[in-house]
PDB file of N, CA and C in Angstrom:
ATOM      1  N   UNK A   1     100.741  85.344  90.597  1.00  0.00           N
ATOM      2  CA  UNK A   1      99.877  86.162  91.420  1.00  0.00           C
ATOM      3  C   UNK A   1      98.974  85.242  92.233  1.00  0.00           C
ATOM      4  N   UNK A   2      99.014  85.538  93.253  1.00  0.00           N
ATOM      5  CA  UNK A   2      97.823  84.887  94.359  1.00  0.00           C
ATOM      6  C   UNK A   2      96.904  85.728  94.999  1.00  0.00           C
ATOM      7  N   UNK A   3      95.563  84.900  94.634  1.00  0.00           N
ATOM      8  CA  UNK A   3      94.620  85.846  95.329  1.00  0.00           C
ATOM      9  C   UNK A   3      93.537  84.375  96.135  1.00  0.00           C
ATOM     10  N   UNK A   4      93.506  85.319  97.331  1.00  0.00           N
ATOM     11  CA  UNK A   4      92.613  84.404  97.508  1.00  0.00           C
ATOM     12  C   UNK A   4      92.109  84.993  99.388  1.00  0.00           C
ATOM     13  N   UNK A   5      91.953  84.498 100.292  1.00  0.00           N
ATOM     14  CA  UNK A   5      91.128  84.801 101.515  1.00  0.00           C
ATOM     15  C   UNK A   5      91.844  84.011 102.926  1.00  0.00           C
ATOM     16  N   UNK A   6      91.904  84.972 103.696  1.00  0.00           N
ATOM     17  CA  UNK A   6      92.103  84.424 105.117  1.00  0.00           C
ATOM     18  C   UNK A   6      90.895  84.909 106.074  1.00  0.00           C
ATOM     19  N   UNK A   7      91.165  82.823 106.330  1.00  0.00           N
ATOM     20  CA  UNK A   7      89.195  83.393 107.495  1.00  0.00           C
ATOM     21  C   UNK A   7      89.286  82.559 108.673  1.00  0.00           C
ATOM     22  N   UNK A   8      88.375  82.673 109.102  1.00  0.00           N
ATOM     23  CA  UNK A   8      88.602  81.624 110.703  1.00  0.00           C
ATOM     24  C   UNK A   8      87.490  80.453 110.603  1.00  0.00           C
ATOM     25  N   UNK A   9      88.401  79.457 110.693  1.00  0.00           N
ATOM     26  CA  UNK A   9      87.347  78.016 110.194  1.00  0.00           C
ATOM     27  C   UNK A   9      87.029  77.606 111.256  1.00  0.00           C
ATOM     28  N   UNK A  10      85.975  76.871 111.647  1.00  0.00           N
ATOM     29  CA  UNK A  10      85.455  75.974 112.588  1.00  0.00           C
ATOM     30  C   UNK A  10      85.725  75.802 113.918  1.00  0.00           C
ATOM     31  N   UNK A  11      87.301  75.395 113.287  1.00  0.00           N
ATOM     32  CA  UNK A  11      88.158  75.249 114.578  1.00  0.00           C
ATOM     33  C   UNK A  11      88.683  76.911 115.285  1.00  0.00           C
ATOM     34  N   UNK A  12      88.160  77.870 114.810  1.00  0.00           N
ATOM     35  CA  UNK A  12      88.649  78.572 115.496  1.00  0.00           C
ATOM     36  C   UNK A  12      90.096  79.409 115.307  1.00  0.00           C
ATOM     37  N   UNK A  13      90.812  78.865 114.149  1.00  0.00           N
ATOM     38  CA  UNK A  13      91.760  78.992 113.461  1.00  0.00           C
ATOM     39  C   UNK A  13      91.735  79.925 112.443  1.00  0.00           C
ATOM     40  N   UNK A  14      92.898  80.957 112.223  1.00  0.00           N
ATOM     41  CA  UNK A  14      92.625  81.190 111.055  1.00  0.00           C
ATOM     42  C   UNK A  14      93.376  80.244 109.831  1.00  0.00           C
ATOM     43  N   UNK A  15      93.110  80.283 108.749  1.00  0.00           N
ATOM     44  CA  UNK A  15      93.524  79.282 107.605  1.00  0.00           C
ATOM     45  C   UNK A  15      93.117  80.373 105.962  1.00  0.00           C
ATOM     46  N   UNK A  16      94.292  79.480 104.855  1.00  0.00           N
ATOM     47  CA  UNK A  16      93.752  80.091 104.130  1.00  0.00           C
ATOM     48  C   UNK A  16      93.708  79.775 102.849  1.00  0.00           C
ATOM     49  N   UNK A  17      92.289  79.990 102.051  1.00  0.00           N
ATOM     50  CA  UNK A  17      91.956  79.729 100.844  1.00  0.00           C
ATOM     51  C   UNK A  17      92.514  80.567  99.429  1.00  0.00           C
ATOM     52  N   UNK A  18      92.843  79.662  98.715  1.00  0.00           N
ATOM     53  CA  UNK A  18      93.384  79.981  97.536  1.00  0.00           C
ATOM     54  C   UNK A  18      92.965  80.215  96.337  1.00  0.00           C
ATOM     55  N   UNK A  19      92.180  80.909  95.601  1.00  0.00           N
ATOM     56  CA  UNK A  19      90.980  80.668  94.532  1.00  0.00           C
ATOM     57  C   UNK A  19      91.825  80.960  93.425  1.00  0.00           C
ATOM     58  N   UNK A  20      91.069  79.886  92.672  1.00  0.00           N
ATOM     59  CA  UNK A  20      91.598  79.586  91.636  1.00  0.00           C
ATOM     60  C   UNK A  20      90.281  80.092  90.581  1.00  0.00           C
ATOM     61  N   UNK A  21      90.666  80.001  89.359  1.00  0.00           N
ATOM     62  CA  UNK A  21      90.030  80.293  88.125  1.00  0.00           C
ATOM     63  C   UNK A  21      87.952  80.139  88.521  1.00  0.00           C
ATOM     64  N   UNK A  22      88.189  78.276  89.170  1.00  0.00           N
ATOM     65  CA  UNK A  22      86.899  78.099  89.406  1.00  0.00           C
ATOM     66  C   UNK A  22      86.336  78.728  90.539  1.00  0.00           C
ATOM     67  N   UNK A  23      86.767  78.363  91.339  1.00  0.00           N
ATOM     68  CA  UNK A  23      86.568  78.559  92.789  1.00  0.00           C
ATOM     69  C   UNK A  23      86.270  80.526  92.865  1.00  0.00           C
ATOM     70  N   UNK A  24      87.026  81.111  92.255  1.00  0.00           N
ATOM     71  CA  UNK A  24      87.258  82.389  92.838  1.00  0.00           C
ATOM     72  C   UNK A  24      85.771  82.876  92.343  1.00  0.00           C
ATOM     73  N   UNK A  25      85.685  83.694  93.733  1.00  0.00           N
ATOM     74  CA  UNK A  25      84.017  85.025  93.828  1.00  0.00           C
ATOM     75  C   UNK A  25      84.116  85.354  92.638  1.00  0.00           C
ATOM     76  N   UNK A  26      83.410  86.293  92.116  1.00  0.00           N
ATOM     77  CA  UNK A  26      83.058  87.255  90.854  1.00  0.00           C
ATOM     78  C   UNK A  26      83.791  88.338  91.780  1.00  0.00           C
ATOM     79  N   UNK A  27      84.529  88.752  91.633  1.00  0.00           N
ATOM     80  CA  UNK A  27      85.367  90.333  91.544  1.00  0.00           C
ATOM     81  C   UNK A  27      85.375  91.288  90.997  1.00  0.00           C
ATOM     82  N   UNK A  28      84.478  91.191  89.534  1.00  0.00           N
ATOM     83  CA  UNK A  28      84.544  92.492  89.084  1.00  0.00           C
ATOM     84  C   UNK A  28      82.939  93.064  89.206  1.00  0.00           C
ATOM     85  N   UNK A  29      82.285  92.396  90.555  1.00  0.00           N
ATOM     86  CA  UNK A  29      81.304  93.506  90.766  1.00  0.00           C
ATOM     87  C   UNK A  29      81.486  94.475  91.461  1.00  0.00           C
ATOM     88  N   UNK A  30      80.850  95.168  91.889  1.00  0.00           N
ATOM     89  CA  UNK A  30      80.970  97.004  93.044  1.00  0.00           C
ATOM     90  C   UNK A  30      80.969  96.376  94.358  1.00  0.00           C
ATOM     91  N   UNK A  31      81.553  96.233  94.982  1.00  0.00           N
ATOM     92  CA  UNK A  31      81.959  95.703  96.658  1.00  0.00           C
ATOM     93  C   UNK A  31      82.333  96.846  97.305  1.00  0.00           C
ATOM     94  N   UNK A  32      81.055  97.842  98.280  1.00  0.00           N
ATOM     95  CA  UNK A  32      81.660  99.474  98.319  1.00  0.00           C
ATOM     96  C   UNK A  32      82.145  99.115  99.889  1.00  0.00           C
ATOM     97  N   UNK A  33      83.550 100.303  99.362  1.00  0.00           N
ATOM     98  CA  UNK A  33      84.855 100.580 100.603  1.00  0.00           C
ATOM     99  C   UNK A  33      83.972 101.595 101.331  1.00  0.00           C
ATOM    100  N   UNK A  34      85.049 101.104 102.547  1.00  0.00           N
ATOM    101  CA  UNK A  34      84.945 102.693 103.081  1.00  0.00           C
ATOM    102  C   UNK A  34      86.292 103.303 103.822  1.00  0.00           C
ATOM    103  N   UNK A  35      87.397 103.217 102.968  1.00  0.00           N
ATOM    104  CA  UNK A  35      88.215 103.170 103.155  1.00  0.00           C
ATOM    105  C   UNK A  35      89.719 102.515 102.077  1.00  0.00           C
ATOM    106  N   UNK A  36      90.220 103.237 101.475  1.00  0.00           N
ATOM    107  CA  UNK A  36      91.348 102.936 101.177  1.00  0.00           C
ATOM    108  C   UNK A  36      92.984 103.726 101.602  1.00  0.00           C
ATOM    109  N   UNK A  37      93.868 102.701 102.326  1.00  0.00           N
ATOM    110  CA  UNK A  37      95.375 103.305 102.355  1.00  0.00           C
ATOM    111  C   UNK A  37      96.215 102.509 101.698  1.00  0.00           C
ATOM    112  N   UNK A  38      97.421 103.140 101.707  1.00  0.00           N
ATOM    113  CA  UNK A  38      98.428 102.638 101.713  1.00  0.00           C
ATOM    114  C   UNK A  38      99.476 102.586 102.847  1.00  0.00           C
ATOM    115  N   UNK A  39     100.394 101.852 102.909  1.00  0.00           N
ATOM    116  CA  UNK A  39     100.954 102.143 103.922  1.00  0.00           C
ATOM    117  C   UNK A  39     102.565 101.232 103.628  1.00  0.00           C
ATOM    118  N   UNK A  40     103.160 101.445 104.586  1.00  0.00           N
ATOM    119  CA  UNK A  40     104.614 101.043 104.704  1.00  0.00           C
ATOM    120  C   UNK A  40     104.795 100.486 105.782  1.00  0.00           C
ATOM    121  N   UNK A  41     105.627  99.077 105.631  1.00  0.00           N
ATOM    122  CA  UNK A  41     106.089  97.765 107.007  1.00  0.00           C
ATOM    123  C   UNK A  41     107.615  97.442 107.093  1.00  0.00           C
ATOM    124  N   UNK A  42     108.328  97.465 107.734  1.00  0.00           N
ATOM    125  CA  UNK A  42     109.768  97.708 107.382  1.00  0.00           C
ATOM    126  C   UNK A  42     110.158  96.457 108.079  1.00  0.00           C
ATOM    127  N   UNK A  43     111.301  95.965 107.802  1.00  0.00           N
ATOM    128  CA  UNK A  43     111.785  94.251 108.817  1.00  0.00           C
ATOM    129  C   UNK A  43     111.467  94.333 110.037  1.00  0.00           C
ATOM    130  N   UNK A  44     110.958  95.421 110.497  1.00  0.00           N
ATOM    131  CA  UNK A  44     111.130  95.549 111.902  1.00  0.00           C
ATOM    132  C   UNK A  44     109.855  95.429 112.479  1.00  0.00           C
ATOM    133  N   UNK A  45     108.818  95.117 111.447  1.00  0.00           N
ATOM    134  CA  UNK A  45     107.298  94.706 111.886  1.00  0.00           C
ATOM    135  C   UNK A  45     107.731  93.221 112.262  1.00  0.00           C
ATOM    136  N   UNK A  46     107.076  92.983 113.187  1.00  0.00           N
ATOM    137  CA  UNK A  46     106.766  91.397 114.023  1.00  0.00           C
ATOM    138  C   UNK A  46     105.606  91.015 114.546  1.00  0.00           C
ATOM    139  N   UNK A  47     103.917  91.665 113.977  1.00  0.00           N
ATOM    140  CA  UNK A  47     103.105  91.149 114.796  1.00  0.00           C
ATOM    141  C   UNK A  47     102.578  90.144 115.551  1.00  0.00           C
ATOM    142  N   UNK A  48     102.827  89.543 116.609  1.00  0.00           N
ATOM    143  CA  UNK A  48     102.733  88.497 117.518  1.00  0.00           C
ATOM    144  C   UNK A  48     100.854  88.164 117.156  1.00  0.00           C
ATOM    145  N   UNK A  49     100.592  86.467 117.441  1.00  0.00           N
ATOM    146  CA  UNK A  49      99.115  86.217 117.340  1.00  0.00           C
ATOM    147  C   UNK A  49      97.917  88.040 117.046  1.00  0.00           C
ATOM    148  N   UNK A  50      97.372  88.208 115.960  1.00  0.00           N
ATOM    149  CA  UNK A  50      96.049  89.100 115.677  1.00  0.00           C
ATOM    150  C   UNK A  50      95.030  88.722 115.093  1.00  0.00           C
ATOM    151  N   UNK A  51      93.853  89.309 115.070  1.00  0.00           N
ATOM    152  CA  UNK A  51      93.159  89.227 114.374  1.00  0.00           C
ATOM    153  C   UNK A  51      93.082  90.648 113.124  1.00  0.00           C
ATOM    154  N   UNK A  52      92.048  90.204 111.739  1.00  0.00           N
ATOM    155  CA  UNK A  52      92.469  90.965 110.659  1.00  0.00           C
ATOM    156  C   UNK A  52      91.353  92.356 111.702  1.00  0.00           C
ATOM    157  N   UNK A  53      91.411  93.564 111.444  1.00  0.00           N
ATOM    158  CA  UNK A  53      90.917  94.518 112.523  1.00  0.00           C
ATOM    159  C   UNK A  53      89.717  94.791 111.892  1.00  0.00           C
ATOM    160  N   UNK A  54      89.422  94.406 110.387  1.00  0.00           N
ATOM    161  CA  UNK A  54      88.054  94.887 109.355  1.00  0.00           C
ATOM    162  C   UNK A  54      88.516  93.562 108.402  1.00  0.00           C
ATOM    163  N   UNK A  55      86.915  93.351 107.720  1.00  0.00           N
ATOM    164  CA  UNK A  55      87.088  93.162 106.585  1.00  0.00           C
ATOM    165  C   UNK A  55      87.699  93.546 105.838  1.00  0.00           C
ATOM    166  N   UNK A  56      88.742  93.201 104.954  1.00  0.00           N
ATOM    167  CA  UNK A  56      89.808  94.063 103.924  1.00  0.00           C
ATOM    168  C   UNK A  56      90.787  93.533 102.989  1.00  0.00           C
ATOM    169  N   UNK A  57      90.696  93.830 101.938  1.00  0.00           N
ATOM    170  CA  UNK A  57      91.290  93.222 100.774  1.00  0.00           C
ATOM    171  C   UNK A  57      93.172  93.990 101.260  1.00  0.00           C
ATOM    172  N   UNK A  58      94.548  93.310 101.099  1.00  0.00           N
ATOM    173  CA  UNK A  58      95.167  93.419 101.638  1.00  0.00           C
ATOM    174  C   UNK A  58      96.217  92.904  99.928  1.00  0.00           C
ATOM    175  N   UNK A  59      96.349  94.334  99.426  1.00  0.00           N
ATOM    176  CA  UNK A  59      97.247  94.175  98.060  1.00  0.00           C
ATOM    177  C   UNK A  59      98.676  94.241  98.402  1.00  0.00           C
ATOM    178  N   UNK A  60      99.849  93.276  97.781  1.00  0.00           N
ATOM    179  CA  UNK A  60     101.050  93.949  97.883  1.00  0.00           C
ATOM    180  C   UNK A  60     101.582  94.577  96.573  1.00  0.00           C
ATOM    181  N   UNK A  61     101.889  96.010  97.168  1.00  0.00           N
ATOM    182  CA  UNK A  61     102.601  96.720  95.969  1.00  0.00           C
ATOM    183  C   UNK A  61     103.956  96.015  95.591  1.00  0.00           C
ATOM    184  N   UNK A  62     104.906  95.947  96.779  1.00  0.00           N
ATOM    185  CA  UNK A  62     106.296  95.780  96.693  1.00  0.00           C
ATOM    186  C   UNK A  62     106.906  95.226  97.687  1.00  0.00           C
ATOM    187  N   UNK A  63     107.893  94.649  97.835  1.00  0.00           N
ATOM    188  CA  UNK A  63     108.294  93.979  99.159  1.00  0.00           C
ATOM    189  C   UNK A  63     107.323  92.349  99.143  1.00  0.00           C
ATOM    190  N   UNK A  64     107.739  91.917 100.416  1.00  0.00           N
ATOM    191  CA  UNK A  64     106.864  91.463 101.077  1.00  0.00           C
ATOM    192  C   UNK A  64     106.431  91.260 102.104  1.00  0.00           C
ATOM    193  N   UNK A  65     105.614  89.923 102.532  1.00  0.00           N
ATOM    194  CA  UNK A  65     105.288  90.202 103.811  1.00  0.00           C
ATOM    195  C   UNK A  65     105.035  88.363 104.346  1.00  0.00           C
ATOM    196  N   UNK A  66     105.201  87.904 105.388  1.00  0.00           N
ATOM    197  CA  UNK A  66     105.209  86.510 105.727  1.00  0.00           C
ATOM    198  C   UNK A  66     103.619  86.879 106.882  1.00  0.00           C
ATOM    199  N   UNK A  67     102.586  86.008 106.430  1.00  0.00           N
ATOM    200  CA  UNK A  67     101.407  85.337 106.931  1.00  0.00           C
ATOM    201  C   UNK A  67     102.145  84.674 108.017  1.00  0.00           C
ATOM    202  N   UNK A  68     101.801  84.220 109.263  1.00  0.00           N
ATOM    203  CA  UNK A  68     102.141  83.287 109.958  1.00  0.00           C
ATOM    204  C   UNK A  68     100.414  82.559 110.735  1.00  0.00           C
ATOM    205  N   UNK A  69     100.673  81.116 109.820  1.00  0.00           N
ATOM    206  CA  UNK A  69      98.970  80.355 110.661  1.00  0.00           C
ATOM    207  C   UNK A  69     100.077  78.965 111.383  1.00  0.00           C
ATOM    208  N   UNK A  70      98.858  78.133 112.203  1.00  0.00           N
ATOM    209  CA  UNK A  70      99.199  77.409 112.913  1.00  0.00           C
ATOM    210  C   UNK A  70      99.760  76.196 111.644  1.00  0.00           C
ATOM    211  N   UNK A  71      99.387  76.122 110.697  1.00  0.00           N
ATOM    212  CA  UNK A  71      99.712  74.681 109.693  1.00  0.00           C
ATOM    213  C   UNK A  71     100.838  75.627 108.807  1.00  0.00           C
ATOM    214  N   UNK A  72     101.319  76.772 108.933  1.00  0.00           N
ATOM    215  CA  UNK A  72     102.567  77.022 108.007  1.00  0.00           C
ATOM    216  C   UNK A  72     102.573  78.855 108.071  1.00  0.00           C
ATOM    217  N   UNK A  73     103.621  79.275 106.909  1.00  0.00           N
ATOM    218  CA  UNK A  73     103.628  80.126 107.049  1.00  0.00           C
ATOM    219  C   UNK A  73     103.157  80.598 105.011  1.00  0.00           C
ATOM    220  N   UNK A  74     102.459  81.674 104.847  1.00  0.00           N
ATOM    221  CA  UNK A  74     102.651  82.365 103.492  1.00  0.00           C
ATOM    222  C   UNK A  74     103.160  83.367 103.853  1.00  0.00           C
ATOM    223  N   UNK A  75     104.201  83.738 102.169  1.00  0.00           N
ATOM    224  CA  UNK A  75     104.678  84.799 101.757  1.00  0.00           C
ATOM    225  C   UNK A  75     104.205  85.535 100.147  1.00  0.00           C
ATOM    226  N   UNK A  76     103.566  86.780 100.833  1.00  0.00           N
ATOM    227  CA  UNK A  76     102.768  87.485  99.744  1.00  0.00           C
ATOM    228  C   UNK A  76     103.092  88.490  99.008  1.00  0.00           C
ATOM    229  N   UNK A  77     103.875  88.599  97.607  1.00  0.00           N
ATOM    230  CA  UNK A  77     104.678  89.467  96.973  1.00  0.00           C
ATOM    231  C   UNK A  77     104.384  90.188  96.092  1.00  0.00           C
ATOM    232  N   UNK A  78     104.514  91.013  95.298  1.00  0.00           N
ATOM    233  CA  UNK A  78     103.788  92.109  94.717  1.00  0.00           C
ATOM    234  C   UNK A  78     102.497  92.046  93.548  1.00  0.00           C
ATOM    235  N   UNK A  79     101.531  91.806  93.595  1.00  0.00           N
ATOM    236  CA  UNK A  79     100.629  91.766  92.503  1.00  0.00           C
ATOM    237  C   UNK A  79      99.917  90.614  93.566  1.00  0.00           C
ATOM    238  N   UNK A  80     100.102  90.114  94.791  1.00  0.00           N
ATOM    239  CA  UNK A  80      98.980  89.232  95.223  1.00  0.00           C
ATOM    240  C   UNK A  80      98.393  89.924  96.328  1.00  0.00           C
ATOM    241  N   UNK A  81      96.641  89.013  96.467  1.00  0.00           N
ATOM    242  CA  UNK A  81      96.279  89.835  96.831  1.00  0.00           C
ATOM    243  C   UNK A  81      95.353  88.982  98.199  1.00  0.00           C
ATOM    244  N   UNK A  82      94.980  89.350  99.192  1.00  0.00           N
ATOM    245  CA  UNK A  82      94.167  88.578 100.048  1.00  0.00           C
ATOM    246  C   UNK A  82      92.705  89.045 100.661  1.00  0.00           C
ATOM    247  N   UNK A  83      91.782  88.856 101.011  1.00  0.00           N
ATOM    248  CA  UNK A  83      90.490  89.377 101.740  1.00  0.00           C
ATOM    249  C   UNK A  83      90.995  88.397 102.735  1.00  0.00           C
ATOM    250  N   UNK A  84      91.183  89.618 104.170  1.00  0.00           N
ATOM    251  CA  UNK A  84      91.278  89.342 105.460  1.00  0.00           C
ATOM    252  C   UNK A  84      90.376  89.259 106.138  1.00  0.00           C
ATOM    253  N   UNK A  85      89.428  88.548 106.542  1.00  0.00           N
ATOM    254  CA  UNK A  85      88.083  88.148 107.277  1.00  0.00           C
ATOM    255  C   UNK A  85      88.353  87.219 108.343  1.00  0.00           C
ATOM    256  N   UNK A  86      89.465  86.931 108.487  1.00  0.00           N
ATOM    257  CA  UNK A  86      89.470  86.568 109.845  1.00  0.00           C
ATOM    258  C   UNK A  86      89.737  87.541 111.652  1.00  0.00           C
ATOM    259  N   UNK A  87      88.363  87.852 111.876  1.00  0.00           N
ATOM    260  CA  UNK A  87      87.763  88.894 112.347  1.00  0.00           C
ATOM    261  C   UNK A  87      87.749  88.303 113.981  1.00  0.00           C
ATOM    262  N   UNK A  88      87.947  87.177 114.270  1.00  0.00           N
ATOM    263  CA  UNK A  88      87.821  86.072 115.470  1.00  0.00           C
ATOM    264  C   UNK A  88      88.841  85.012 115.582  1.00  0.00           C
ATOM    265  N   UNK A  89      88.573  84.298 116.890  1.00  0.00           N
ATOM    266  CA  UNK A  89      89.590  82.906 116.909  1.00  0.00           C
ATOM    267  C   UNK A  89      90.830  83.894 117.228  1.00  0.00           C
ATOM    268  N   UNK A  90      91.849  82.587 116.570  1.00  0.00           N
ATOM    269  CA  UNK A  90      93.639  82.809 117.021  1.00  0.00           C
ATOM    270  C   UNK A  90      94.123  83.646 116.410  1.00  0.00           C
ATOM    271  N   UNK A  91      93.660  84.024 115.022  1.00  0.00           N
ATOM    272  CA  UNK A  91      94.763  84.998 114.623  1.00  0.00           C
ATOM    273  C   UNK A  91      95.521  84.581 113.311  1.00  0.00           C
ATOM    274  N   UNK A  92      96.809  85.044 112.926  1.00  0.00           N
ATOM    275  CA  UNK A  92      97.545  85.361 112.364  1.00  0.00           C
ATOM    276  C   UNK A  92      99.132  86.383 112.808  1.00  0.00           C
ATOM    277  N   UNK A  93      99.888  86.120 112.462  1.00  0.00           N
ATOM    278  CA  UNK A  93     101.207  86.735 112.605  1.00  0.00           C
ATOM    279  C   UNK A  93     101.751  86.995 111.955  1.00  0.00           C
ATOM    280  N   UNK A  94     101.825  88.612 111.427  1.00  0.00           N
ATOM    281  CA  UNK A  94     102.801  89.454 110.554  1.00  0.00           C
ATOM    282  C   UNK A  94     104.366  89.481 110.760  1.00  0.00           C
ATOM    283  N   UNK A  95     104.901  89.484 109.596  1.00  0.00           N
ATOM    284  CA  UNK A  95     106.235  89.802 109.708  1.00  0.00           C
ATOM    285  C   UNK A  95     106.953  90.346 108.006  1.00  0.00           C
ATOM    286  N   UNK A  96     107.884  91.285 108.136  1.00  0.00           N
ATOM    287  CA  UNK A  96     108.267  91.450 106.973  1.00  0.00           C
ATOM    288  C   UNK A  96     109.447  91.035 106.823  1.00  0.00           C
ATOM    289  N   UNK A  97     109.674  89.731 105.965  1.00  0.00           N
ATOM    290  CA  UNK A  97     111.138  89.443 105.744  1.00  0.00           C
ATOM    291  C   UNK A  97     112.227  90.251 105.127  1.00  0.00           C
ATOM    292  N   UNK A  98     113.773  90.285 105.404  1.00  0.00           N
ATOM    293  CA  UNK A  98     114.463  90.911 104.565  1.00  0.00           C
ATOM    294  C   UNK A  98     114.367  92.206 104.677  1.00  0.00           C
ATOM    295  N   UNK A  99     115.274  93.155 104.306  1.00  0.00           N
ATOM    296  CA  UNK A  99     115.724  94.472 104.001  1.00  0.00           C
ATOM    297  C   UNK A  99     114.505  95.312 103.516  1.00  0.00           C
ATOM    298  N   UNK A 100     113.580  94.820 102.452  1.00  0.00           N
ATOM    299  CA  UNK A 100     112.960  95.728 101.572  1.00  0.00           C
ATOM    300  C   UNK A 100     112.266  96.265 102.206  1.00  0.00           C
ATOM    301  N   UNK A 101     111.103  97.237 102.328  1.00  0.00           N
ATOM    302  CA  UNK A 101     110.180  97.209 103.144  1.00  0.00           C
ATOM    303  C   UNK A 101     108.967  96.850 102.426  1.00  0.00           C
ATOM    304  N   UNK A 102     107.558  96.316 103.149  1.00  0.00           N
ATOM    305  CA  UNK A 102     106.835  96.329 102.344  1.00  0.00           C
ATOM    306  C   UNK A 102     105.693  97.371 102.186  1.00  0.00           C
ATOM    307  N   UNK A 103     105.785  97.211 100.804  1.00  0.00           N
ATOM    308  CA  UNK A 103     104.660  98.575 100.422  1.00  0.00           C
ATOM    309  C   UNK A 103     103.386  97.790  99.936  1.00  0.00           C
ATOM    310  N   UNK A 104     102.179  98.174 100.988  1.00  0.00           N
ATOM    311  CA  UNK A 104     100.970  98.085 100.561  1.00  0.00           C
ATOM    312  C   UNK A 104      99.862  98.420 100.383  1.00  0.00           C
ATOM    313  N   UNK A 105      98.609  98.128  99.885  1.00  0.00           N
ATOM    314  CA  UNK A 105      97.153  98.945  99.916  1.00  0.00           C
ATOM    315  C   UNK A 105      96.192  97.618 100.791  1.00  0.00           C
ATOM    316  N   UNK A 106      95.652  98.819 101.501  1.00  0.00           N
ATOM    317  CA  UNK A 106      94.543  97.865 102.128  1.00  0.00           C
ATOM    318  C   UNK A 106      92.774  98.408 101.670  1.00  0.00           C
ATOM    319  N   UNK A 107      92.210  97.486 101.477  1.00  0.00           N
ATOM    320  CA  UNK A 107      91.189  98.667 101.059  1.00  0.00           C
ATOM    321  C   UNK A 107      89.932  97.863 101.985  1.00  0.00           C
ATOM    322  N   UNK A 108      89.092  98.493 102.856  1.00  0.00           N
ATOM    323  CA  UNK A 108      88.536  98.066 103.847  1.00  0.00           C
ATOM    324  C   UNK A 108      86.966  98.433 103.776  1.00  0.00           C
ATOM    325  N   UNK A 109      85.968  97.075 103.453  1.00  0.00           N
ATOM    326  CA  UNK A 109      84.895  97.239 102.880  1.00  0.00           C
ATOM    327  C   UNK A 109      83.975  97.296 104.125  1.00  0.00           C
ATOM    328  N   UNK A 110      83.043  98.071 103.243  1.00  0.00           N
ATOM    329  CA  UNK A 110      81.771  98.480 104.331  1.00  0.00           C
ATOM    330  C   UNK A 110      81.195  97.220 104.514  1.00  0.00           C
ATOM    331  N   UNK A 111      80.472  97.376 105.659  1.00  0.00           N
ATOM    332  CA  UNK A 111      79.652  96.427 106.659  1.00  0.00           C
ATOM    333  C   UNK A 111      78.542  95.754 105.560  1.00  0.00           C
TER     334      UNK A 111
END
């Protein structure tokens, strides 16, 4: 399982952090939504350069889904999880590899 954060560093980039045991926030405090879906991405998603549209924790149920940053690409598969805060800069590029589709929850925290 991977959890961890995509944000826009310095350069303007988005990039992304991986938290580990030490490193990782406290998570099991109250962080209030305002907003939870789910939703469905089929091979046929290709988002070209975006930014994340809210703050938002970005779970995969099933399937997956390929990150695309300027230093590589991640692939995020069921039980991992990301906070999308990269809100500025270049972006990121969605894509869903393969046949499956992917099934996920986004849950999108208040201001």
């Amino acid at each position: 399982m991977v959890i961890g954060r995509l944000y826009t560093g310095d350069d303007g980039r988005s990039h992304f952090e991986e938290w580990d045991q030490v490193s990782m926030p406290v998570l099991d405090e109250d962080a209030p939504a305002k907003a939870t879906m789910f939703r469905v991405s089929t091979s046929e998603r290709n988002d070209d350069w975006h930014n994340a549209p809210r703050r938002q924790y970005v779970v995969t149920l099933s399937g997956a889904v390929n990150v695309g940053l300027r230093d590589g690409t991640l692939t995020f598969g069921p039980g991992d999880v990301f906070l999308a805060e990269d809100l500025t800069g270049e972006g990121h590029t969605t894509t869903v590899p393969g046949p499956e589709p992917w099934r996920y929850m986004t849950v999108a925290l208040a201001d």
